[in-house]
C-alpha atoms as a PDB file:
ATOM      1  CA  UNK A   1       4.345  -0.838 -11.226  1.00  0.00           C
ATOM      2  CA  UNK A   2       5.394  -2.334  -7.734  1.00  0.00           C
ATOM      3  CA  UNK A   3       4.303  -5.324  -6.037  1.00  0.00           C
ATOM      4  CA  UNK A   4       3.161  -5.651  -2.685  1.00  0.00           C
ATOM      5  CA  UNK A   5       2.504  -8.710  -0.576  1.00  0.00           C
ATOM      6  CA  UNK A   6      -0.457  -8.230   1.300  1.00  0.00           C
ATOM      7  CA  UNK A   7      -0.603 -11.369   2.983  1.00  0.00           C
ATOM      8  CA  UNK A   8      -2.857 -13.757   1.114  1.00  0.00           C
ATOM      9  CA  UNK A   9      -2.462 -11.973  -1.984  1.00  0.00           C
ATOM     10  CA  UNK A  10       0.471  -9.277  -4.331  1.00  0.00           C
ATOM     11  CA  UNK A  11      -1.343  -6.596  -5.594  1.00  0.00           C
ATOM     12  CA  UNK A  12      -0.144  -4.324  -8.342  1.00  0.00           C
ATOM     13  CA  UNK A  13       0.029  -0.807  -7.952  1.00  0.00           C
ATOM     14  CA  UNK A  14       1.096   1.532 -10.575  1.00  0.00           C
ATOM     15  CA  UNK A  15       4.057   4.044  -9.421  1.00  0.00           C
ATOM     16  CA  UNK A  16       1.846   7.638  -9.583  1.00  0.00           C
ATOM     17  CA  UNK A  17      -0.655   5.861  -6.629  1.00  0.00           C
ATOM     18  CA  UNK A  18       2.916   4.180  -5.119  1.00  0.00           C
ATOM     19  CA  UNK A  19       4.520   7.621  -4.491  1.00  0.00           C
ATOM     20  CA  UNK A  20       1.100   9.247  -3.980  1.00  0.00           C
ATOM     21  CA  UNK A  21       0.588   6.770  -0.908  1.00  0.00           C
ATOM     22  CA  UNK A  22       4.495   6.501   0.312  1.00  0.00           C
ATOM     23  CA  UNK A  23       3.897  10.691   0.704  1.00  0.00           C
ATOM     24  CA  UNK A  24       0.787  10.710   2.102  1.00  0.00           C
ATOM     25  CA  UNK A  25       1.707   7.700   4.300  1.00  0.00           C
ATOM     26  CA  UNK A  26       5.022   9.992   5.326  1.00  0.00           C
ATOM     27  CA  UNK A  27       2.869  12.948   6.657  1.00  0.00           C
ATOM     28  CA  UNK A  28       1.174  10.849   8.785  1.00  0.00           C
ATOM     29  CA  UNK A  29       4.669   9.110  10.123  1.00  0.00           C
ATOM     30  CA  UNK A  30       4.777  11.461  13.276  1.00  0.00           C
ATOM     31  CA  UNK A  31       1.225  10.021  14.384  1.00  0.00           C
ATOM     32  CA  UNK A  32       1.827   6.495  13.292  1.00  0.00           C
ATOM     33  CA  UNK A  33       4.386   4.117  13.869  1.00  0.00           C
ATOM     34  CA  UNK A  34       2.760   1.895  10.772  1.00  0.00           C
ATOM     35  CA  UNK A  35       2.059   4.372   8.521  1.00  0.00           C
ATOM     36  CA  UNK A  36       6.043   5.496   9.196  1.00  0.00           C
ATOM     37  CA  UNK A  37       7.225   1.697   8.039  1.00  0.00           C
ATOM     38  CA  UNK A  38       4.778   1.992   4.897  1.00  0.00           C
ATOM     39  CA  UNK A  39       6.171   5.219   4.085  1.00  0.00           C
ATOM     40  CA  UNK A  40       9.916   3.664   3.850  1.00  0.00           C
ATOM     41  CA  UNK A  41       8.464   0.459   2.060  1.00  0.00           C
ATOM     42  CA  UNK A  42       6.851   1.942  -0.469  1.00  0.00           C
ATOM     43  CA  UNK A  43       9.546   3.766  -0.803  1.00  0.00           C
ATOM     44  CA  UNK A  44      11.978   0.889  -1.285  1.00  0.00           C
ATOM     45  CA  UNK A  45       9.782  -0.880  -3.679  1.00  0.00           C
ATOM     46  CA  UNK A  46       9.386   2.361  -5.596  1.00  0.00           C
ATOM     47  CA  UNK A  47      13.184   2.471  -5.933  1.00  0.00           C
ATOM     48  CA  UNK A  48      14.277  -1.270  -6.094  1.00  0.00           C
ATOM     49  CA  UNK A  49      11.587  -2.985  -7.855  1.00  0.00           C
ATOM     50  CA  UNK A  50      11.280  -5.689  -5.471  1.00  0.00           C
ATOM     51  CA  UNK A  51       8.238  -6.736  -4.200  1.00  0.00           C
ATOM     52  CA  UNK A  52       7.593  -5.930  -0.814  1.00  0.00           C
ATOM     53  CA  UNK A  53       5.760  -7.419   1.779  1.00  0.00           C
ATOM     54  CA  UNK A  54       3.673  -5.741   4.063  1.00  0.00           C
ATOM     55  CA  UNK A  55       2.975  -6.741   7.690  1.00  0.00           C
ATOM     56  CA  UNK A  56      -0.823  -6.666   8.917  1.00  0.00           C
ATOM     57  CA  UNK A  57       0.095  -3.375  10.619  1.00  0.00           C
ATOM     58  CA  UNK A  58       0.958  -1.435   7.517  1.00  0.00           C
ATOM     59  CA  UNK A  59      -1.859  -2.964   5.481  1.00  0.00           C
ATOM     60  CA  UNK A  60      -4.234  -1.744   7.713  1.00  0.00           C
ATOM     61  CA  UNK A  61      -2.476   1.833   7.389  1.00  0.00           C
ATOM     62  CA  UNK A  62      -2.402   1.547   3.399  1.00  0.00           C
ATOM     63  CA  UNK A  63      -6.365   0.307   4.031  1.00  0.00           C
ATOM     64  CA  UNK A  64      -6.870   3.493   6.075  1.00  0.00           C
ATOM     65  CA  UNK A  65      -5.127   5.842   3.641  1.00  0.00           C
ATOM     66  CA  UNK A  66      -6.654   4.393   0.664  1.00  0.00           C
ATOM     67  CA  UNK A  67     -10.377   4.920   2.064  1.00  0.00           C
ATOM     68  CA  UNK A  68     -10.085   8.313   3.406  1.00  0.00           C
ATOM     69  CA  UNK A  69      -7.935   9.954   0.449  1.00  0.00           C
ATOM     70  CA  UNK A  70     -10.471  10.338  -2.965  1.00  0.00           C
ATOM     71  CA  UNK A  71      -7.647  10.204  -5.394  1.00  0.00           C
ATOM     72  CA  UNK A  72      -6.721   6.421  -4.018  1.00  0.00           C
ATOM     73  CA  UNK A  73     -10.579   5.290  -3.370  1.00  0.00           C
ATOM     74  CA  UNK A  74     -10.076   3.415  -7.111  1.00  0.00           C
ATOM     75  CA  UNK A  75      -7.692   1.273  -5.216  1.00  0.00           C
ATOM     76  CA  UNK A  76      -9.894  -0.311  -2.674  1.00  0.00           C
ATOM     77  CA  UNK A  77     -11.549  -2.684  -5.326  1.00  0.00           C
ATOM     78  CA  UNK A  78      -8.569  -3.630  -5.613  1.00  0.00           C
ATOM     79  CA  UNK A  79      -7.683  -4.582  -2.231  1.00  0.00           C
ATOM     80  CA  UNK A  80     -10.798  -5.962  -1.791  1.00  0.00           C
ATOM     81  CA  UNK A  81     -10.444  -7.918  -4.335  1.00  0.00           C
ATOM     82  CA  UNK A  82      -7.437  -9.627  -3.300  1.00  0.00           C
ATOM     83  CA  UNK A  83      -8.681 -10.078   0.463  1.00  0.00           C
ATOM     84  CA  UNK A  84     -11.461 -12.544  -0.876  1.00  0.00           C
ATOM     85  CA  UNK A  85     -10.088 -13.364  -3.810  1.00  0.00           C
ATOM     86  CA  UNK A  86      -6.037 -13.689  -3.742  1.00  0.00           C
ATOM     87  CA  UNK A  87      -6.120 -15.688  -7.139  1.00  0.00           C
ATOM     88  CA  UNK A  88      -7.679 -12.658  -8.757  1.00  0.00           C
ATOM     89  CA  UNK A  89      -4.390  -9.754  -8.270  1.00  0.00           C
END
């Protein structure tokens, strides 16, 4: 599991959907400066264990990935979740 700071909230994400997103967010580097600093994040949280935090540019990039890919769609709830609710991740 890593954490990421999303701002209001740290959400939980389990390491298959972490290196799931950090690759899909690294094919997408050429066309997106954000999705390029995700991709290394991720990447350093799936290495170091630390919890990251993500700047409003890369959560809208994770946000973007996470809604248009169907094997991460479980994980908006969960973003969701902690945008109303940051008690709740």
């Amino acid at each position: 599991m890593i954490e990421l700071d999303i701002g209001r909230a740290v959400v939980m994400i389990g390491d298959k959907d972490a290196a799931l997103l950090r690759d899909i967010a690294a094919a997408q580097a050429g066309r997106s400066a954000a999705s390029r600093d995700l991709s290394v994040l991720l990447n350093q949280a799936l290495t170091s264990r630390r919890r990251i935090a993500l700047q409003r540019s890369e959560v809208k990039a994770l946000r973007q990935i996470i809604t248009a890919d169907r094997r991460l769609n479980r994980l908006v709830t969960t973003f969701d979740q902690a945008a109303t609710d940051p008690q709740a991740s």
